[in-house]
Every structure is written in structure tokens, then in C-alpha cells.
C-alpha atoms as a PDB file:
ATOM      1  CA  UNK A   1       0.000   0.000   0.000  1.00  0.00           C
ATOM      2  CA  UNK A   2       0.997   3.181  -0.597  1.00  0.00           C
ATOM      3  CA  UNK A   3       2.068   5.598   2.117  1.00  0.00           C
ATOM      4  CA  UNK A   4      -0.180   8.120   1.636  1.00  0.00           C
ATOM      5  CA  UNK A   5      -2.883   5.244   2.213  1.00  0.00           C
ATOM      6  CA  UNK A   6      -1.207   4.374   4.946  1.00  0.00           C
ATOM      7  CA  UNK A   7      -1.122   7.612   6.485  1.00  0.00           C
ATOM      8  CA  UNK A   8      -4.922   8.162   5.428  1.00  0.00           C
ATOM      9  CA  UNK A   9      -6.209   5.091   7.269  1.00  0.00           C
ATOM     10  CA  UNK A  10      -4.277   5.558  10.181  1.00  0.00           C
ATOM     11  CA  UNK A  11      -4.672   9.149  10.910  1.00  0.00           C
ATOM     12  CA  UNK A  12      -7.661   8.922  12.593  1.00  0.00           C
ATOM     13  CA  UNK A  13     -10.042   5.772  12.936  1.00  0.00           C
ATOM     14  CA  UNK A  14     -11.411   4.414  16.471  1.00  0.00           C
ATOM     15  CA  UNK A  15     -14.778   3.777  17.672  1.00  0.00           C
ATOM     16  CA  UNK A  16     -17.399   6.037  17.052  1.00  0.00           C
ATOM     17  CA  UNK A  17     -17.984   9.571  18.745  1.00  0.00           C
ATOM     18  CA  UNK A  18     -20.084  12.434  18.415  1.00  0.00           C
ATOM     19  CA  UNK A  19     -18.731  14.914  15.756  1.00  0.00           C
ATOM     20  CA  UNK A  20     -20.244  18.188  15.405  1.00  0.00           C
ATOM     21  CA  UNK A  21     -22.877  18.454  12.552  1.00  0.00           C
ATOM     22  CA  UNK A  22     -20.707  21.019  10.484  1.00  0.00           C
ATOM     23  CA  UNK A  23     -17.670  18.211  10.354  1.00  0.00           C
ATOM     24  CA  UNK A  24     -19.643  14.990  10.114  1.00  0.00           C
ATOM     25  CA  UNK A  25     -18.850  14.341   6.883  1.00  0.00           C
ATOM     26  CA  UNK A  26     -17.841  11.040   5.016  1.00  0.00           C
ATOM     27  CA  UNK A  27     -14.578  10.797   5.741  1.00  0.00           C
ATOM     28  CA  UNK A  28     -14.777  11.741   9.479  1.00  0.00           C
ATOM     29  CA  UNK A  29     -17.494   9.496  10.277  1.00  0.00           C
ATOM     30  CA  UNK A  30     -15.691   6.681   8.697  1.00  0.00           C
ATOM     31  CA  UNK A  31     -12.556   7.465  10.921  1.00  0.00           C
ATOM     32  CA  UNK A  32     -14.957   7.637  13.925  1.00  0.00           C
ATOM     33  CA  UNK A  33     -16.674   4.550  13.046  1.00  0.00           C
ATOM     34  CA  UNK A  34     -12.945   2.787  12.580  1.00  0.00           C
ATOM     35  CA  UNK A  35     -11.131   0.460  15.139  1.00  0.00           C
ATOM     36  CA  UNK A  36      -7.612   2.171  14.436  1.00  0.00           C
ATOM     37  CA  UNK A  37      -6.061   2.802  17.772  1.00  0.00           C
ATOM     38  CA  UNK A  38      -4.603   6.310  16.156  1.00  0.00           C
ATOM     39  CA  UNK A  39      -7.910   7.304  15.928  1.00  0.00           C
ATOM     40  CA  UNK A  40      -9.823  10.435  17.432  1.00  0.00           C
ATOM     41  CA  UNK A  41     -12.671  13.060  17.294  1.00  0.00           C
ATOM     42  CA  UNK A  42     -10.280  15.822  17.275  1.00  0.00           C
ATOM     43  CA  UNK A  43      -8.058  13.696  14.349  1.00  0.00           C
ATOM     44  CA  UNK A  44     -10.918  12.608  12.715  1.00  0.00           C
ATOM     45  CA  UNK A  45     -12.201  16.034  12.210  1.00  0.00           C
ATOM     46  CA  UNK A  46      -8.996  17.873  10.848  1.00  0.00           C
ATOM     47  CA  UNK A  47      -8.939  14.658   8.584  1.00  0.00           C
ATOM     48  CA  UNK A  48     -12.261  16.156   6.955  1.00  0.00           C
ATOM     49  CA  UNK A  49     -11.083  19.913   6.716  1.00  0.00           C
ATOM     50  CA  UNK A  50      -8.265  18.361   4.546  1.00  0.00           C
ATOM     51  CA  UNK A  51     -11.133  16.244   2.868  1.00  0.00           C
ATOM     52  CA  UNK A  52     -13.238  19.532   2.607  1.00  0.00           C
ATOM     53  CA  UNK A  53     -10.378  21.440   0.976  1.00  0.00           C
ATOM     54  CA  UNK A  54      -9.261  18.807  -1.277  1.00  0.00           C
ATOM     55  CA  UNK A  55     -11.772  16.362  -2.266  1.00  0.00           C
ATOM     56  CA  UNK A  56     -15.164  16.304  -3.957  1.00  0.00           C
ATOM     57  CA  UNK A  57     -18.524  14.998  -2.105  1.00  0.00           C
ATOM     58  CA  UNK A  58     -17.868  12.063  -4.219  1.00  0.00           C
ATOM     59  CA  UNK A  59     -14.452  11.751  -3.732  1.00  0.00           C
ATOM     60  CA  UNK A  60     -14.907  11.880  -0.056  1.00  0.00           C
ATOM     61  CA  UNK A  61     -17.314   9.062  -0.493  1.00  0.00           C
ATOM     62  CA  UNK A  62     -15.183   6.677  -2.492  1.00  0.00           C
ATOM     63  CA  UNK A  63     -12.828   7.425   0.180  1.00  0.00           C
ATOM     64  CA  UNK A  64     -14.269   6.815   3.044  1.00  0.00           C
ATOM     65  CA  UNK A  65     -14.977   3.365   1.757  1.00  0.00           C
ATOM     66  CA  UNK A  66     -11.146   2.533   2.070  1.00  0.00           C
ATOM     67  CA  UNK A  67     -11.655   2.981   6.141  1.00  0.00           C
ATOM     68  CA  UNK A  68     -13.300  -0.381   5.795  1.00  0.00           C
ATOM     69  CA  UNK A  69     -11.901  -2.600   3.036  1.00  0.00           C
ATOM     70  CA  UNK A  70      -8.235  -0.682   2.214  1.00  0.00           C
ATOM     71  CA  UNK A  71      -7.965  -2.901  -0.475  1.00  0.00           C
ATOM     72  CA  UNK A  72     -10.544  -1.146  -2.532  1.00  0.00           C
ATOM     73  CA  UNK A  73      -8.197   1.678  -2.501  1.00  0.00           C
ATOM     74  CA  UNK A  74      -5.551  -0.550  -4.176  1.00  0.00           C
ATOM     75  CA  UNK A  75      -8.078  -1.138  -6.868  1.00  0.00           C
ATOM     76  CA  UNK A  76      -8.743   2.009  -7.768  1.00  0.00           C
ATOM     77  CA  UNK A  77      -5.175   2.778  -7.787  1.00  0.00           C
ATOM     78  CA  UNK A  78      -3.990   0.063 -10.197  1.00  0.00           C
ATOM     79  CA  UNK A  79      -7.059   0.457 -12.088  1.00  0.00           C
ATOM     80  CA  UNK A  80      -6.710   1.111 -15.897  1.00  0.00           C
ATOM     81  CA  UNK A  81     -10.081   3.863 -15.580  1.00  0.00           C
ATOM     82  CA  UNK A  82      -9.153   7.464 -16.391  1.00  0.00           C
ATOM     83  CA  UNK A  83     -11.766   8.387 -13.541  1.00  0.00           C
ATOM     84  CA  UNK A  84      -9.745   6.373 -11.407  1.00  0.00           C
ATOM     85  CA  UNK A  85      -6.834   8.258 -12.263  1.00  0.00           C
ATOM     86  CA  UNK A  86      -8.259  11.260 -11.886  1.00  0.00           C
ATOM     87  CA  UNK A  87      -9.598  10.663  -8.508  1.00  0.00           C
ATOM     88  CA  UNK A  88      -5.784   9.088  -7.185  1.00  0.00           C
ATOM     89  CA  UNK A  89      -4.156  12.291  -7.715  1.00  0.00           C
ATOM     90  CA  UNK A  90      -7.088  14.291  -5.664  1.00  0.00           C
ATOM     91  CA  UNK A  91      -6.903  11.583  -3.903  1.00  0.00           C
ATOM     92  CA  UNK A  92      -2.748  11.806  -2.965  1.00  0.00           C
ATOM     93  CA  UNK A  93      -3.330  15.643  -2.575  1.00  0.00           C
ATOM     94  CA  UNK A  94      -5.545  15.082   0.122  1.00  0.00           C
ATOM     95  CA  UNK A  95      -3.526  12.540   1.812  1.00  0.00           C
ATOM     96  CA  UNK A  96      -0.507  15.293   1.899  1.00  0.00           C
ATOM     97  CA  UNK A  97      -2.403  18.018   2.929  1.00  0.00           C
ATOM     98  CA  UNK A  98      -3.697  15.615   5.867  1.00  0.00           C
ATOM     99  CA  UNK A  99      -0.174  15.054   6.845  1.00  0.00           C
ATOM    100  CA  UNK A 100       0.791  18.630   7.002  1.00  0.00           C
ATOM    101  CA  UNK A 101      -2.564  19.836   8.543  1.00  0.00           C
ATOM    102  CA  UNK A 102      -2.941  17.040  10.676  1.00  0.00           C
ATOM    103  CA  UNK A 103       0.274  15.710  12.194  1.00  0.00           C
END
């Protein structure tokens, strides 16, 4: 997997926790929702301001999918699909911008 995968998943899943309404989105209930030990509400929620500034609603969707089966991320990845392409590089921006925001 790549690192920025790595760092995606990781940066903020645990059990699930009340997020305010304004930063419940896709991505930060899926790190809520996770049972990644680096996980928090306070993680999970600067996860989503990246996601906010970075990714489409959609995006954020497909995203928050790799929470639960990372290997769907490898997928789309590897995948031949200009859309798929398109979406990594949003994708890999968002995962940087996560790191710098977030860490």
C-alpha cells in the first residue's frame, strides 16, 4: 500500500464519537466509526477539513470506503479507468495536505 494510504487510514479511525454536525462528513465518520487505535474526534475532524479542501462529495465518499476494506483503494489505484486516475491524484493531494494539517 501506498504511504499516503497508509497515512490516510491511520490518521484517525477508532470507535465512534459524536462529531459536530458542520464536520460529520464522510470521511470523518468513517474514521470515527474505525477500530484504528490512532484514531480520534479531534483527528478525525482535521482529517475532513483536509477532505473539505481537497476532495469532492464524491471523492470523499469513495474514500471513506477505504476505512473499511483498504484494499478497494488498491483497486482504484492500479485500475486502468481514467476516472480512477483522476480521482488518485485528488486523492494523494488530500492525503498530503492531511499530513501537514494534521500531524
Amino acid at each position: 500500500m501506498t504511504r499516503l494510504l497508509v497515512i490516510a487510514l491511520c490518521a484517525g479511525l477508532i470507535m465512534p464519537v459524536a462529531v459536530p454536525i458542520a464536520e460529520a462528513g464522510p470521511i470523518s465518520r468513517a474514521c470515527n466509526a474505525s477500530d484504528r487505535k490512532a484514531a480520534n474526534p479531534r483527528l478525525c475532524r482535521c482529517i475532513q477539513r483536509a477532505a473539505n479542501a481537497t476532495l469532492t462529495r464524491s471523492d470523499q465518499r469513495i474514500a471513506s470506503k477505504f476505512f473499511r476494506d483498504p484494499h478497494r483503494a488498491q483497486e482504484i489505484r492500479q485500475s486502468d479507468r481514467r476516472s480512477h486516475e483522476v480521482f488518485w491524484n485528488r486523492y494523494k493531494r488530500f492525503g498530503a495536505r492531511a499530513q501537514s494539517m494534521c500531524s
